[in-house]
C-alpha atoms as a PDB file:
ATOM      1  CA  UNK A   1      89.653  35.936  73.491  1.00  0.00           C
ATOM      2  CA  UNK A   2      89.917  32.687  74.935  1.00  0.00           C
ATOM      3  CA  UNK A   3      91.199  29.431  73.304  1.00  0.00           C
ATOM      4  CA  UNK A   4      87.488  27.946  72.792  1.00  0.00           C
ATOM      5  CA  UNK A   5      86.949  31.215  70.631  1.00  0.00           C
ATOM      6  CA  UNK A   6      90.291  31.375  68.860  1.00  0.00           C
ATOM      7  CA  UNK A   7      89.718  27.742  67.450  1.00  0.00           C
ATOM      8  CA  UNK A   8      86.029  28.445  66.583  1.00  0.00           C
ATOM      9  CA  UNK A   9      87.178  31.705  65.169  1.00  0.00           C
ATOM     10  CA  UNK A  10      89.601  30.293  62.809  1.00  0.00           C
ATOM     11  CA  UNK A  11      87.567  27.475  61.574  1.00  0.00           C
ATOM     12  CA  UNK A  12      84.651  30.670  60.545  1.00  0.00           C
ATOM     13  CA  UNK A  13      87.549  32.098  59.164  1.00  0.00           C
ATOM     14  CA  UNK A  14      88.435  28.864  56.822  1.00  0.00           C
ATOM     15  CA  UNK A  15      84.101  28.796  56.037  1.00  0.00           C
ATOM     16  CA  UNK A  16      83.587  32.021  55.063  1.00  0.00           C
ATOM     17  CA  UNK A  17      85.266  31.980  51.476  1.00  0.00           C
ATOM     18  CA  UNK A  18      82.924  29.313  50.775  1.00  0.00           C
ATOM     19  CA  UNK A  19      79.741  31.476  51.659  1.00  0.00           C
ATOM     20  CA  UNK A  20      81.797  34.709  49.589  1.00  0.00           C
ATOM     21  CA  UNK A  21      82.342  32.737  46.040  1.00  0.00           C
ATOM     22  CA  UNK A  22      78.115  33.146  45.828  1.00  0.00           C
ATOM     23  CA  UNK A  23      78.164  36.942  44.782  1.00  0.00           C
ATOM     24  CA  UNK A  24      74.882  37.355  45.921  1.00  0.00           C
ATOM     25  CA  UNK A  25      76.626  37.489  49.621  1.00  0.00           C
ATOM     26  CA  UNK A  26      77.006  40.765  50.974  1.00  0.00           C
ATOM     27  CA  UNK A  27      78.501  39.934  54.497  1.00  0.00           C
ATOM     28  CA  UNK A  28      79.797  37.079  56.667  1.00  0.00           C
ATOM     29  CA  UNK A  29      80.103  37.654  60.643  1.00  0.00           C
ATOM     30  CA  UNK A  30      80.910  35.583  63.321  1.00  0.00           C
ATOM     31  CA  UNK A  31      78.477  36.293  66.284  1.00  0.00           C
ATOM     32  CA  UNK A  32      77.428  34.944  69.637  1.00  0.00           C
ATOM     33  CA  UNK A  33      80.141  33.877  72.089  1.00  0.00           C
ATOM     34  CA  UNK A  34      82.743  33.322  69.953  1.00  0.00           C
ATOM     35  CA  UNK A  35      82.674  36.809  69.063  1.00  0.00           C
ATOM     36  CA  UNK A  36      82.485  38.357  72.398  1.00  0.00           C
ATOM     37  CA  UNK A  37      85.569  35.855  73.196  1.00  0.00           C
ATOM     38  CA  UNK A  38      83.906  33.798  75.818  1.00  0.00           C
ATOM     39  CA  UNK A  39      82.538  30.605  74.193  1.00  0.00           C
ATOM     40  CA  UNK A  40      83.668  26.882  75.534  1.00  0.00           C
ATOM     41  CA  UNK A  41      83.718  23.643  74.661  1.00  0.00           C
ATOM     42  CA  UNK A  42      79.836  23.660  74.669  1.00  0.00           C
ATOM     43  CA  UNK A  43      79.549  26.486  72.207  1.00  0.00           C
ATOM     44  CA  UNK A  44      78.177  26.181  68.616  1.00  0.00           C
ATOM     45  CA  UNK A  45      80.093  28.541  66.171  1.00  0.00           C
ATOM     46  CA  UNK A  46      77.672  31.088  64.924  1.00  0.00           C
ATOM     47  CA  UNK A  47      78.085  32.803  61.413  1.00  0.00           C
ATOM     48  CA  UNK A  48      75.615  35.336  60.315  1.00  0.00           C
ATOM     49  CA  UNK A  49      75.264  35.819  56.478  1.00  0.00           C
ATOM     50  CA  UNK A  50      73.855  38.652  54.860  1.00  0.00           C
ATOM     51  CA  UNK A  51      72.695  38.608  51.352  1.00  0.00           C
ATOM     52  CA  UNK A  52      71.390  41.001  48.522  1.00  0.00           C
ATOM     53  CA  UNK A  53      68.964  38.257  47.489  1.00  0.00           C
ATOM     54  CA  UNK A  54      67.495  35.430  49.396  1.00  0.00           C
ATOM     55  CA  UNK A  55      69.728  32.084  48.674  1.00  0.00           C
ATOM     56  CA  UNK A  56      67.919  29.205  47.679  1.00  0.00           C
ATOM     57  CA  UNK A  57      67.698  25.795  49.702  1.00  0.00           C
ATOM     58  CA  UNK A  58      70.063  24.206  46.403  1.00  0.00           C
ATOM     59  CA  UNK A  59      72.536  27.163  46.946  1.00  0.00           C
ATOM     60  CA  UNK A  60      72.542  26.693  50.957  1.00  0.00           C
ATOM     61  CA  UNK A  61      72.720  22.701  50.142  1.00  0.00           C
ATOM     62  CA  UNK A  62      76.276  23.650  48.569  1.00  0.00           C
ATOM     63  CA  UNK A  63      78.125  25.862  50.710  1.00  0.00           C
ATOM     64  CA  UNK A  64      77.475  23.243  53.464  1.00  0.00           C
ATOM     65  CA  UNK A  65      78.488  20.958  51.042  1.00  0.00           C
ATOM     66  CA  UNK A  66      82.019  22.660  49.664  1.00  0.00           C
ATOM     67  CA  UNK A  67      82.671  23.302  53.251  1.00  0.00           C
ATOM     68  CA  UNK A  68      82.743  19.592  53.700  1.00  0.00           C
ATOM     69  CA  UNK A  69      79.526  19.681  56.188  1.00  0.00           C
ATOM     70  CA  UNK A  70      78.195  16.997  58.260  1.00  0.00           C
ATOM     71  CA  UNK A  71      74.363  16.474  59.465  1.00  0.00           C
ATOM     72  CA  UNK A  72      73.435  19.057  58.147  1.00  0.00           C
ATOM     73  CA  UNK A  73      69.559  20.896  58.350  1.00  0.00           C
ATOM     74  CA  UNK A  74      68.264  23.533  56.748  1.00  0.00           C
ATOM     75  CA  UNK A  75      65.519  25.541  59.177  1.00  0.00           C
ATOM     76  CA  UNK A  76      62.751  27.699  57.008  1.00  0.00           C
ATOM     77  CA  UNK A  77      62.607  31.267  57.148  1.00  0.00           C
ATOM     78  CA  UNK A  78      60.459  32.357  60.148  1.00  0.00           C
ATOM     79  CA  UNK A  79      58.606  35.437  59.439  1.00  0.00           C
ATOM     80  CA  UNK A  80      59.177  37.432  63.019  1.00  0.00           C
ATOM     81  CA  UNK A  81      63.074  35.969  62.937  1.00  0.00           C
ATOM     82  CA  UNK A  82      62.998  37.731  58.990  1.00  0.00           C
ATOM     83  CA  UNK A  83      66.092  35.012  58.559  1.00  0.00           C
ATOM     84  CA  UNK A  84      66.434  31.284  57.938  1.00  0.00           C
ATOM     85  CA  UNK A  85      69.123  29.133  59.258  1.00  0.00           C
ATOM     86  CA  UNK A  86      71.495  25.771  58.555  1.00  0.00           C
ATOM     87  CA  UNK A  87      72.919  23.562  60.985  1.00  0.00           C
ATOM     88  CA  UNK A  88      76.274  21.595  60.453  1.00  0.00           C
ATOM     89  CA  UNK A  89      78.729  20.270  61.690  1.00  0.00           C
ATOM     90  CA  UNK A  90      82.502  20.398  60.401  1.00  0.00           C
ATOM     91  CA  UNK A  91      85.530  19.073  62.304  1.00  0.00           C
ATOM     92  CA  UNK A  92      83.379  18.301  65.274  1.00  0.00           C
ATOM     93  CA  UNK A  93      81.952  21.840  65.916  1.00  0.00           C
ATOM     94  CA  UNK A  94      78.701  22.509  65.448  1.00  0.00           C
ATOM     95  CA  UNK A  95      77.549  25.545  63.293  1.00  0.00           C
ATOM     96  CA  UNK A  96      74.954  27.542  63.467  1.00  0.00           C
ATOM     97  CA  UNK A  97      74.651  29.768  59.902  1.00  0.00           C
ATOM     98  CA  UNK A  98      71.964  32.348  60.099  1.00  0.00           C
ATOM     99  CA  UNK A  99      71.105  34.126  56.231  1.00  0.00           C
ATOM    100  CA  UNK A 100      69.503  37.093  56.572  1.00  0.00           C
ATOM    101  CA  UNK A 101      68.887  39.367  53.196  1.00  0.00           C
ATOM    102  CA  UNK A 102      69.984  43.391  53.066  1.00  0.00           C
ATOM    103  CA  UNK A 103      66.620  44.775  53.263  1.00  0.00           C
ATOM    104  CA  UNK A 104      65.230  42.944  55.578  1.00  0.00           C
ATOM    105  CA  UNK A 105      68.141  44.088  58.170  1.00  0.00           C
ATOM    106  CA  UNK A 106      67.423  47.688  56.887  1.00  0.00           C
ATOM    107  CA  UNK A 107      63.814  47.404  58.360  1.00  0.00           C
ATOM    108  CA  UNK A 108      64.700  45.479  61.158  1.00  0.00           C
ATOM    109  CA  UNK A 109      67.119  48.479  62.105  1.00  0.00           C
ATOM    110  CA  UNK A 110      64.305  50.931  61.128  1.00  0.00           C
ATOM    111  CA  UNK A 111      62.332  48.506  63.615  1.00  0.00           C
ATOM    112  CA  UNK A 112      64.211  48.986  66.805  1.00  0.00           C
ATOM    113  CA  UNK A 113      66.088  52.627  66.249  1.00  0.00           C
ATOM    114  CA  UNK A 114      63.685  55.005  64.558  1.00  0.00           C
ATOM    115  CA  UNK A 115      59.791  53.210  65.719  1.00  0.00           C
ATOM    116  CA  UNK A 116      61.399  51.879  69.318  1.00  0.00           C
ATOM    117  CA  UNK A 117      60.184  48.604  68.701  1.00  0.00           C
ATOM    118  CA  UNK A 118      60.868  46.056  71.748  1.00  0.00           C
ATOM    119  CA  UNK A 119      60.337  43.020  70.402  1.00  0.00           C
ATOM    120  CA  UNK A 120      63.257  41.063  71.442  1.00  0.00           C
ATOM    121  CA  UNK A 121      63.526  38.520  68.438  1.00  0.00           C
ATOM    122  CA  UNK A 122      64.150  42.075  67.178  1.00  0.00           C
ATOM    123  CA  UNK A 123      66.813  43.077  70.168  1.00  0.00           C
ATOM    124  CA  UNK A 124      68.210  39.688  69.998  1.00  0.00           C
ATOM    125  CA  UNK A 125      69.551  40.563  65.919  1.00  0.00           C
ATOM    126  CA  UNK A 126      71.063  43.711  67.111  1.00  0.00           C
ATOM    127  CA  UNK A 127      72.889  42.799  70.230  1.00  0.00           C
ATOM    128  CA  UNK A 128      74.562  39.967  68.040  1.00  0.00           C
ATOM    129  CA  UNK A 129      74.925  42.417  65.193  1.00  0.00           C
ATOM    130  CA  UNK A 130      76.670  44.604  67.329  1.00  0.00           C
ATOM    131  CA  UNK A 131      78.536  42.416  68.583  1.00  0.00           C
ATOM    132  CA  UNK A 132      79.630  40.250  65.675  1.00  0.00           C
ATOM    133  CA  UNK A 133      83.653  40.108  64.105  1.00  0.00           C
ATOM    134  CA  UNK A 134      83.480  40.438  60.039  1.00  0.00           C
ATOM    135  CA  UNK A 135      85.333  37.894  58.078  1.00  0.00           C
ATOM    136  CA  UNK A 136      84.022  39.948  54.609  1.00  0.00           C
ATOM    137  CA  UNK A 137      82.424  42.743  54.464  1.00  0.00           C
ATOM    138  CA  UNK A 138      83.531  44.825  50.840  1.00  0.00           C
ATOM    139  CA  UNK A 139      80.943  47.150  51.054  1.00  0.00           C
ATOM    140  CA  UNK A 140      81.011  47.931  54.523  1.00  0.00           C
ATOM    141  CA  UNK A 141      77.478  47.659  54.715  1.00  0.00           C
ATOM    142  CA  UNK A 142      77.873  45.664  58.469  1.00  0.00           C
ATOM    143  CA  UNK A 143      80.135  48.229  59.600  1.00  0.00           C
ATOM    144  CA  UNK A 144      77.792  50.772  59.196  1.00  0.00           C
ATOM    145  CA  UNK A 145      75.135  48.981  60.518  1.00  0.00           C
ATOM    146  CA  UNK A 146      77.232  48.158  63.632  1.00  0.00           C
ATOM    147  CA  UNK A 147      77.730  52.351  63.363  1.00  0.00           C
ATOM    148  CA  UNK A 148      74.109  53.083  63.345  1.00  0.00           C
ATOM    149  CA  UNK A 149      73.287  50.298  66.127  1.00  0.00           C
ATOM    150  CA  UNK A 150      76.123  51.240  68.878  1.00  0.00           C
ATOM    151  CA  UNK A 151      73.370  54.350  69.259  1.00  0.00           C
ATOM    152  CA  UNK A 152      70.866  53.145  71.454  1.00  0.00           C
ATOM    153  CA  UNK A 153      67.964  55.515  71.706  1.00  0.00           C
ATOM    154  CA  UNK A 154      66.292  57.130  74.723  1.00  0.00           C
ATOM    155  CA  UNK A 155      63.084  56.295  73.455  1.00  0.00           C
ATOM    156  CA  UNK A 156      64.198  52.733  73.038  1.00  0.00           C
ATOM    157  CA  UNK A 157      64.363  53.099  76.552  1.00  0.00           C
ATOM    158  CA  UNK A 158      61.138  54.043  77.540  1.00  0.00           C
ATOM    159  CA  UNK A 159      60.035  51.570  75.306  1.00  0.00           C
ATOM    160  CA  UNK A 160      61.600  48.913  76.935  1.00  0.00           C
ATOM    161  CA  UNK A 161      60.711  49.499  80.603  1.00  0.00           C
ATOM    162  CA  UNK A 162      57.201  50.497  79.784  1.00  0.00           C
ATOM    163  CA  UNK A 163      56.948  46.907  77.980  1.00  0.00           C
ATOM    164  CA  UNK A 164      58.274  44.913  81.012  1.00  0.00           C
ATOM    165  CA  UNK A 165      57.676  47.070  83.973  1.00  0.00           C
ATOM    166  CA  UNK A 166      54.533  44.557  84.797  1.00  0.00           C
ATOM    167  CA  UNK A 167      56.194  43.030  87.462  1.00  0.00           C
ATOM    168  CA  UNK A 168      54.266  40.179  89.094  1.00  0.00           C
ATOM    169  CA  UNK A 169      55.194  39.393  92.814  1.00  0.00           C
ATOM    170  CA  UNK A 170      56.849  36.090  93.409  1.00  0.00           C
ATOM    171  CA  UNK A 171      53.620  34.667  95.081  1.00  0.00           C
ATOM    172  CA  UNK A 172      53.831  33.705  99.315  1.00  0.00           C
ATOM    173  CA  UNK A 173      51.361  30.957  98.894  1.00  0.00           C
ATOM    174  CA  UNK A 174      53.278  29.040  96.822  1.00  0.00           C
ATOM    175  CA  UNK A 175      56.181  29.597  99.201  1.00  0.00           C
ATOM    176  CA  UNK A 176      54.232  28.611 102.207  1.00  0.00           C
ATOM    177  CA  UNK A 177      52.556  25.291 100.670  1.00  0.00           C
ATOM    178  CA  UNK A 178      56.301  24.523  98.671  1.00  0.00           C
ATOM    179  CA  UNK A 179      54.877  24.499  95.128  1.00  0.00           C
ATOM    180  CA  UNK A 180      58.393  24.443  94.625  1.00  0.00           C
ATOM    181  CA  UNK A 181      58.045  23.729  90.601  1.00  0.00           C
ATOM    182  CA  UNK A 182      55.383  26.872  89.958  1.00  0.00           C
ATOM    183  CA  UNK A 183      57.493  28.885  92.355  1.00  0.00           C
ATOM    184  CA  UNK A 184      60.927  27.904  90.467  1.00  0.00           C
ATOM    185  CA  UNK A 185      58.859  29.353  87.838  1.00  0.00           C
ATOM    186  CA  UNK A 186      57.154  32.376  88.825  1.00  0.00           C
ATOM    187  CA  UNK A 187      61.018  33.419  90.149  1.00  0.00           C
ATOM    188  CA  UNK A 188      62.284  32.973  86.363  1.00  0.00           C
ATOM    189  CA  UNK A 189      59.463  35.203  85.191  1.00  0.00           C
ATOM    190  CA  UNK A 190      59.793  37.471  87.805  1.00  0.00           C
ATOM    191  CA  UNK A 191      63.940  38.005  87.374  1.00  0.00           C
ATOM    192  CA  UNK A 192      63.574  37.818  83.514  1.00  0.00           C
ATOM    193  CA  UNK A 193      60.919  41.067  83.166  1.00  0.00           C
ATOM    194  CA  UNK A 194      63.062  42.477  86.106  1.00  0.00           C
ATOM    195  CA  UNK A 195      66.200  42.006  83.621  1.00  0.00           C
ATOM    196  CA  UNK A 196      64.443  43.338  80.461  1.00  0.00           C
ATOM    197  CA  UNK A 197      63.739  46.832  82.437  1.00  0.00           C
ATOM    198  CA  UNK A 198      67.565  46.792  83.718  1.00  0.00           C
ATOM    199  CA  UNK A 199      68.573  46.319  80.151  1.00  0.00           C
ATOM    200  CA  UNK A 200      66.354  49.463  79.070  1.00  0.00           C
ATOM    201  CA  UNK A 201      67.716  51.325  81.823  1.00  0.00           C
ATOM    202  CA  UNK A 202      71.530  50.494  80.739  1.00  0.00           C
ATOM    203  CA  UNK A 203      70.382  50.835  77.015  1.00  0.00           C
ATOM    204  CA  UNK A 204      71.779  47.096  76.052  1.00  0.00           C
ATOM    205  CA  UNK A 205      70.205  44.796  73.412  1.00  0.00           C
ATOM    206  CA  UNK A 206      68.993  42.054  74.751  1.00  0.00           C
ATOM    207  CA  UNK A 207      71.022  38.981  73.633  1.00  0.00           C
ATOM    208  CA  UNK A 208      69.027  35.812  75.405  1.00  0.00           C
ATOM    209  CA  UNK A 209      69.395  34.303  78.347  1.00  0.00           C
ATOM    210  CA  UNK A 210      72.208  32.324  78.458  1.00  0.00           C
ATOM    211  CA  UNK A 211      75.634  34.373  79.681  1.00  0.00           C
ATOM    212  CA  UNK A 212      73.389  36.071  82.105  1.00  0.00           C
ATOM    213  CA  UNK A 213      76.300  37.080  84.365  1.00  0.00           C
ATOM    214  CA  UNK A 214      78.375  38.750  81.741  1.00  0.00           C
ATOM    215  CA  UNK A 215      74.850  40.843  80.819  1.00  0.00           C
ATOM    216  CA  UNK A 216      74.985  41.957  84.177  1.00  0.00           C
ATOM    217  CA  UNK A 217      78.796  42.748  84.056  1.00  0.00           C
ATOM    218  CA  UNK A 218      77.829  45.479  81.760  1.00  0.00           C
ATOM    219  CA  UNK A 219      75.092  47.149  83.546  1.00  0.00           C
ATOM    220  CA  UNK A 220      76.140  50.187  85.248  1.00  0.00           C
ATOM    221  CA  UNK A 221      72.622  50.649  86.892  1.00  0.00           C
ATOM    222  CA  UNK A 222      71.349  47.881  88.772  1.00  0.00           C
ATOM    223  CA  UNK A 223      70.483  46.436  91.827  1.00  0.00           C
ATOM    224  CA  UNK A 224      74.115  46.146  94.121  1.00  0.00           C
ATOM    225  CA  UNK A 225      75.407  43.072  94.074  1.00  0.00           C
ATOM    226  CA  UNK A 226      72.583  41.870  91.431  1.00  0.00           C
ATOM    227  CA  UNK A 227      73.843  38.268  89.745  1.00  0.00           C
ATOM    228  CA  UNK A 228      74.630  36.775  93.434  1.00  0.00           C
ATOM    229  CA  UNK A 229      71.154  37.734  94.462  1.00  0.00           C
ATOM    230  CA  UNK A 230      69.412  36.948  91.754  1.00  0.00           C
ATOM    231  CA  UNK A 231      71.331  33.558  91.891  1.00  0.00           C
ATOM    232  CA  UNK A 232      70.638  33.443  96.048  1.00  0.00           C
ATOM    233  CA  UNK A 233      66.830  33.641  95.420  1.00  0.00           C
ATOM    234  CA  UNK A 234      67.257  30.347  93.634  1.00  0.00           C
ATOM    235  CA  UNK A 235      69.736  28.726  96.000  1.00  0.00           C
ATOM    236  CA  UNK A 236      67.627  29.313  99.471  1.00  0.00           C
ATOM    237  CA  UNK A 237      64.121  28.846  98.319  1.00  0.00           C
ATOM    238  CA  UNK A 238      64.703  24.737  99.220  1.00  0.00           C
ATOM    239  CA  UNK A 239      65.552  25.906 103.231  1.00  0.00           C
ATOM    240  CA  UNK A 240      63.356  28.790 103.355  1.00  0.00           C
ATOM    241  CA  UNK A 241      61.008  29.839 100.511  1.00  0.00           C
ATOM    242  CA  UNK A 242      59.472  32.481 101.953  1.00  0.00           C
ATOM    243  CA  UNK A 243      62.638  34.214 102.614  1.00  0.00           C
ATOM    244  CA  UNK A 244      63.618  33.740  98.506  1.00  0.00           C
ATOM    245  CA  UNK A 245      60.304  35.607  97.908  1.00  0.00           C
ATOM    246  CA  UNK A 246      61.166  38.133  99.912  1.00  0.00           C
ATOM    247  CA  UNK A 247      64.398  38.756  98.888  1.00  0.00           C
ATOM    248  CA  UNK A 248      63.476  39.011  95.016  1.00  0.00           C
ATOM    249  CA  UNK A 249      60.581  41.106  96.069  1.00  0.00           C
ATOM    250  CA  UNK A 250      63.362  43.610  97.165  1.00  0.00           C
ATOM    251  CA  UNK A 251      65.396  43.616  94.139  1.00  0.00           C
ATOM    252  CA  UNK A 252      62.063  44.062  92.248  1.00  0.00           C
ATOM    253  CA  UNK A 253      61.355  47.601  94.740  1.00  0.00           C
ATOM    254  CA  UNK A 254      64.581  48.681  93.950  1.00  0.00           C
ATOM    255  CA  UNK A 255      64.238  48.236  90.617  1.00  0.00           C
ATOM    256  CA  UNK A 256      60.981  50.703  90.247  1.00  0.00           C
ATOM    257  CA  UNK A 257      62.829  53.196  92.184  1.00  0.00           C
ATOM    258  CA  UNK A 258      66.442  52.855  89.694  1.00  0.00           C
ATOM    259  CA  UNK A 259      63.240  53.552  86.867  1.00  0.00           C
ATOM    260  CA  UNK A 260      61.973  56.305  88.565  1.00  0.00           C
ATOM    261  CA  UNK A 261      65.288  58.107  88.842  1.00  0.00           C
ATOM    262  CA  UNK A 262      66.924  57.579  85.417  1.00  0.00           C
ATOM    263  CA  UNK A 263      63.440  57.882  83.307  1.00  0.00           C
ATOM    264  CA  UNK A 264      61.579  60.431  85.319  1.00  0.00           C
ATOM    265  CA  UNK A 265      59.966  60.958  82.397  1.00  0.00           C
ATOM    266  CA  UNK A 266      57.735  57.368  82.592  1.00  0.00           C
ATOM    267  CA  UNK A 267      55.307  57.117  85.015  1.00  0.00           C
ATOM    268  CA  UNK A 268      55.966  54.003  87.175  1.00  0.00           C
ATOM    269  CA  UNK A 269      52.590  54.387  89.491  1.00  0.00           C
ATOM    270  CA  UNK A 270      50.318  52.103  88.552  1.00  0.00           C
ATOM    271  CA  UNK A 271      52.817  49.164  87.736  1.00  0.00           C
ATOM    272  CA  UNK A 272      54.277  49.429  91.054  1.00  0.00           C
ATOM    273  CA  UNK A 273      50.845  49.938  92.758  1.00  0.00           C
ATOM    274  CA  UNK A 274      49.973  47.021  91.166  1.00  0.00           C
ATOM    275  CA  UNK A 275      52.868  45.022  92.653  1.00  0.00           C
ATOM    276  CA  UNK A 276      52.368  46.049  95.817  1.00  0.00           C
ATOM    277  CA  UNK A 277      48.901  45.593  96.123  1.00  0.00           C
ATOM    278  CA  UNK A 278      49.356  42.102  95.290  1.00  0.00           C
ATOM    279  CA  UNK A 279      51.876  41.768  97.348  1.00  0.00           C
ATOM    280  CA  UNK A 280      49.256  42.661 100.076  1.00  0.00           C
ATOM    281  CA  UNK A 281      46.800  40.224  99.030  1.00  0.00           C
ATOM    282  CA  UNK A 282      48.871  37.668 101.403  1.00  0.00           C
END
């Protein structure tokens, strides 16, 4: 752990008995980058909260209060998030509290393990509940839930790739009349859906996109060389755009064929027929 996350990690550590003295808290967790060690001076400090009842705005109002809180907002519970949020800031560092309630982290579970849901608001909860540090946790209900999640089903998997397998080609005649901005754009589209299937190849949640190199760190199937390429595609496209769509059109084949061997059980024909017959189109 680096000394970006140490220092964010003992300030959680100082705000978490505030959250515990409500006994309707069931859970406090650091998450994001300061749990997986790597944050920097950039990075917000992110505690996840998990309660047996919903807290109140007047109960949220005070913890941010005791904790001796600055500018602080309270965000509304989004249904599809199933959490609400507060935003703070204490001893310079910004914090980022998410409260989520018991149940609704038993569905969302339910969700993505047993129905092989692949809604990534969904994926985004467990990759940071898997990868989140406890500060209090008495009734080791995150524990278990970190137990249940570190099983990441084949049928997830399918799930996944099917979802984002649609592949659009990085299109040559914006390359060729240097529509830089919609090309800048169709790459991004193009190398996030390519990521998504990677990610249900190497069975990982998928945690955003920022940190995209250390996501790539951890899969073992993938493109070689993948995060300098993907990052190349970017960096030529100003000398010679035609060669960045060709070159991310590559990683793209070799993608389809890395799905056809490690889920020979989904049939990849008609997305990649579709790719390539657009490809053709030019």
């Amino acid at each position: 752990m680096n000394e970006a996350s140490a220092g964010r990690l003992a300030l959680a550590r100082q705000l978490a008995p505030h959250y515990c003295a409500n006994p309707k808290v069931a859970a406090v967790a650091v998450a994001g980058s300061v749990a997986r060690g790597y944050a920097d001076r950039f990075s917000d400090l992110d505690l996840v909260v998990f309660w047996s009842l919903a807290p109140t705005d007047q109960e949220r109002r005070e913890i941010i209060k005791r904790a001796r809180g600055r500018r602080a907002q309270l965000v509304a519970s989004h249904e599809e998030e199933a959490c609400c949020s507060d935003t703070y800031e204490v001893d310079g560092i910004a914090i980022d509290a998410r409260h989520m309630d018991v149940e609704s982290t038993h569905r969302l579970l339910a969700d993505v393990l047993e129905r092989s849901d692949p809604s990534l608001s969904k994926q985004r909860h467990l990759a940071n509940l898997l990868s989140a540090l406890p500060l209090s946790d008495s009734s080791s209900v995150l524990t278990g839930w970190q137990s249940r999640a570190q099983v990441y089903p084949r049928e997830l998997s399918v799930a996944m790739v099917r979802a984002y397998l649609r592949l659009p080609p990085a299109w040559e005649h914006l390359a060729e009349r240097s529509e830089l901005l919609a090309l800048y754009e169709s790459f991004c589209a193009a190398q996030k859906r390519m990521l998504l299937v990677l990610m249900g190849l190497n069975r990982l949640y998928y945690p955003g996109w920022q940190w995209v190199d250390r996501l790539i760190e951890q899969m073992r199937i993938a493109p070689p060389k993948l995060a300098p390429r993907c990052k190349q595609v970017f960096g030529i496209v100003s000398i010679d755009p035609s060669a960045s769509v060709y070159q991310l059109h590559d990683l793209i084949e070799e993608t389809f064929r890395l799905v056809q061997t490690h889920l020979s059980e989904l049939d990849t024909t008609h997305a990649k027929a579709q790719f390539q017959e657009r490809q053709l189109v030019f």
